[in-house]
Protein backbone atom coordinates (compact mmCIF):
# COMPACT_ATOMS: atom_id res chain seq x y z
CA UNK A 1 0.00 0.00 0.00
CA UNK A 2 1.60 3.45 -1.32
CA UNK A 3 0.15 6.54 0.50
CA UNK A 4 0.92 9.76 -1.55
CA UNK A 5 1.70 12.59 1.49
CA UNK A 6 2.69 16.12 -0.69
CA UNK A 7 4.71 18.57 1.52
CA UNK A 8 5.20 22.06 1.00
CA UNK A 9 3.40 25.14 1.36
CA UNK A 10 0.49 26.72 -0.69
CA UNK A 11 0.43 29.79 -2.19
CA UNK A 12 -1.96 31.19 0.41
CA UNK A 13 0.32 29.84 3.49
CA UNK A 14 3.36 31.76 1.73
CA UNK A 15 1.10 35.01 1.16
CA UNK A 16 -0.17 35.03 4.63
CA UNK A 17 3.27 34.73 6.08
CA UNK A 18 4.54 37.62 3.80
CA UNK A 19 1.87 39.93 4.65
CA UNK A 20 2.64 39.16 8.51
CA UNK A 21 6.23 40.07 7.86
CA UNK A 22 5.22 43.03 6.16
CA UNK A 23 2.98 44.66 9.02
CA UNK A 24 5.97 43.76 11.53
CA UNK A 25 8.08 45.65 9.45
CA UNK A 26 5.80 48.33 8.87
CA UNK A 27 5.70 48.92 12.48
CA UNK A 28 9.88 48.33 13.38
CA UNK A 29 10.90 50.99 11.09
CA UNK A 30 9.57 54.01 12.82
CA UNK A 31 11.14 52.59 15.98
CA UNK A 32 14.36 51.64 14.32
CA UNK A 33 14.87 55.14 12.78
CA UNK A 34 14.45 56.94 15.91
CA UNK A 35 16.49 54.97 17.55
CA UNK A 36 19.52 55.51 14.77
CA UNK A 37 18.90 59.25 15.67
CA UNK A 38 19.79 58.72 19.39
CA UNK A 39 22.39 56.72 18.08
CA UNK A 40 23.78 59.56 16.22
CA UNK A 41 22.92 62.17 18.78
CA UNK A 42 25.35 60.14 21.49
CA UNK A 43 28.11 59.90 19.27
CA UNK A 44 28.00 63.08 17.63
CA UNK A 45 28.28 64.33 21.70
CA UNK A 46 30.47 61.72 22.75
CA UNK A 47 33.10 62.94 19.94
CA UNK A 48 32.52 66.78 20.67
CA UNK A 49 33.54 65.89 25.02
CA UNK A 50 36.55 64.36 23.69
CA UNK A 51 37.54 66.77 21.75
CA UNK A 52 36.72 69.04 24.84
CA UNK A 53 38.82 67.21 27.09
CA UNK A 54 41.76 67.30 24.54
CA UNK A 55 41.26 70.62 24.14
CA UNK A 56 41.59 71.14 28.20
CA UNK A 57 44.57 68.56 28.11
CA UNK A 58 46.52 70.44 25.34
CA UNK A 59 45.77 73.62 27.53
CA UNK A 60 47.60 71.88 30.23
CA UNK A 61 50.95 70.49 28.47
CA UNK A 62 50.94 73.25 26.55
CA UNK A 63 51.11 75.40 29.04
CA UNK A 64 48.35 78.22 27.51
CA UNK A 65 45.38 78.97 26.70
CA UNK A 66 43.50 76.22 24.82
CA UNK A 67 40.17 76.95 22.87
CA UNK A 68 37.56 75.10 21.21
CA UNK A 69 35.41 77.62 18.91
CA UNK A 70 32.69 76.41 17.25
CA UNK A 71 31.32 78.27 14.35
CA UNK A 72 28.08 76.71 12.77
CA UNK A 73 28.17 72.94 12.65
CA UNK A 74 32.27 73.04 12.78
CA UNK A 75 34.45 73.39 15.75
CA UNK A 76 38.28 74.09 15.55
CA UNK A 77 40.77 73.72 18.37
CA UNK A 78 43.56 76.15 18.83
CA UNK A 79 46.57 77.09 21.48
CA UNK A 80 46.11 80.66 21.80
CA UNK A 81 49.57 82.70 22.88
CA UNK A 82 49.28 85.21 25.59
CA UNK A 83 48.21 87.82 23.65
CA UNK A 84 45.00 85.66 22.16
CA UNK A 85 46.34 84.97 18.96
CA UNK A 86 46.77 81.81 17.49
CA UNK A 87 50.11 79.39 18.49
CA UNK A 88 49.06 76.58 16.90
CA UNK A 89 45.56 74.96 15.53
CA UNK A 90 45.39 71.47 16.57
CA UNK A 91 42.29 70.55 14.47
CA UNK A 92 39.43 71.60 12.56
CA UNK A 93 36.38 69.24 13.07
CA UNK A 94 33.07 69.57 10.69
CA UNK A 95 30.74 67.68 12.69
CA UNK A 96 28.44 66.92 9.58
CA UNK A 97 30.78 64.71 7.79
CA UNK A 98 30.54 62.11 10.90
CA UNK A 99 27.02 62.71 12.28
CA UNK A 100 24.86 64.22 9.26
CA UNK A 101 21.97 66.10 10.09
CA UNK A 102 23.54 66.83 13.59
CA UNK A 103 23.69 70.62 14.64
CA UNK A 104 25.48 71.94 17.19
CA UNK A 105 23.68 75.21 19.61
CA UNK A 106 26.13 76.83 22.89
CA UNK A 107 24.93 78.45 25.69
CA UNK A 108 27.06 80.91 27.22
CA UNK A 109 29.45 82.06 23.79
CA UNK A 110 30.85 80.24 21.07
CA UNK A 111 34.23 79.30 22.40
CA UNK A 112 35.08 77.19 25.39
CA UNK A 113 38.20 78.26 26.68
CA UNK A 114 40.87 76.89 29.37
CA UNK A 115 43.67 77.96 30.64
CA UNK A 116 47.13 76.22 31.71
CA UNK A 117 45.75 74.74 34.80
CA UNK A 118 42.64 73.01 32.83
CA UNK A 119 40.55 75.68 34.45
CA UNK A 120 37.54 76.93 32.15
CA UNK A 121 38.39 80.96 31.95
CA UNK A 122 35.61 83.67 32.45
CA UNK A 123 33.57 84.29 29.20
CA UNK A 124 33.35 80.91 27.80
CA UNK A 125 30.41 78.73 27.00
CA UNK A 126 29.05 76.50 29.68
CA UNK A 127 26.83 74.09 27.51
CA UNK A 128 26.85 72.50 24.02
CA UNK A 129 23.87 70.97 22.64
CA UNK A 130 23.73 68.85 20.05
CA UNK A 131 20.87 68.08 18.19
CA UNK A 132 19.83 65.63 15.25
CA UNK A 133 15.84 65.38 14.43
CA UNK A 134 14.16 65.62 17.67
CA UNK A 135 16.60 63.45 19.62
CA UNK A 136 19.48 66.24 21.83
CA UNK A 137 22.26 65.58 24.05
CA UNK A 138 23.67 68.28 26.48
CA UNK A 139 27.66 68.99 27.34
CA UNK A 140 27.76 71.16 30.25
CA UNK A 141 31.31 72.03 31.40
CA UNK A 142 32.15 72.81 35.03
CA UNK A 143 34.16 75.85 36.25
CA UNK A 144 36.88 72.86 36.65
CA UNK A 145 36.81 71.50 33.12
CA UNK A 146 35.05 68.81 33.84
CA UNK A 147 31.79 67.68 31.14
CA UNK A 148 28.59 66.49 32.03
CA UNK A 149 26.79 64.67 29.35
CA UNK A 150 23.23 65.08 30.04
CA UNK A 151 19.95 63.73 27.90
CA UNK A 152 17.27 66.61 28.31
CA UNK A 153 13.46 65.21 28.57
């Protein structure tokens, strides 16, 4: 006695599946994009502290004053002499050719300045936000050079 058993899927089975995979889909993507735009908005702030803390670091092995200006979306850091000009430019960052769509706001000035004890000087901005869609992250920098990455609600 032969029995003929035929495995496989139909058509339907296969469409049904699809269609399920579809609406799951349709309803990750929204999540998944604003979660790449945290994802940017972290890095995009975790590069700008480092810079901030090289920028303090040169101030102190250097000896001067250290600066980070930022101008736009670009930031450059220089070693200033004592008479405020510039000693020596250590680097020029344009934040849009690593983060895209990322901009960066200061509270307090444009230029974050220490001088040769790491100590942030007088008239220099206290908070950098960066911002890319709707997602922000917030550098604050203490009187002692110190930043404070902070996610505002």
């Amino acid at each position: 006695m032969k029995t003929n058993f035929k495995t496989g899927f139909t058509l339907l089975e296969i469409m049904i599946v699809v269609a399920i995979i579809g609406l799951l889909s349709a309803m990750a993507i929204p999540r998944f994009a604003n979660w790449t735009s945290a994802l940017r908005a972290k890095g995009a702030a975790s590069q700008v502290a480092a810079d901030i803390a090289y920028t303090r670091m040169s101030a102190v092995r250097e000896g001067r004053t250290a600066v980070l200006t930022v101008a736009g979306n670009n930031y450059t850091m220089t070693v200033e002499n004592p008479d405020g000009s510039v000693f020596k430019t250590l680097r020029t960052v344009r934040i849009q050719d690593s983060y895209p769509g990322t901009t960066i706001g200061t509270t307090g000035g444009t230029r974050v300045a220490f001088d040769s004890r790491g100590m942030l000087k007088g008239a220099s901005a206290t908070a950098l936000t960066l911002t890319r869609d709707s997602r922000s992250q917030q550098l604050s920098i203490s009187a002692i050079g110190r930043v404070i990455r902070e996610t505002p609600q």
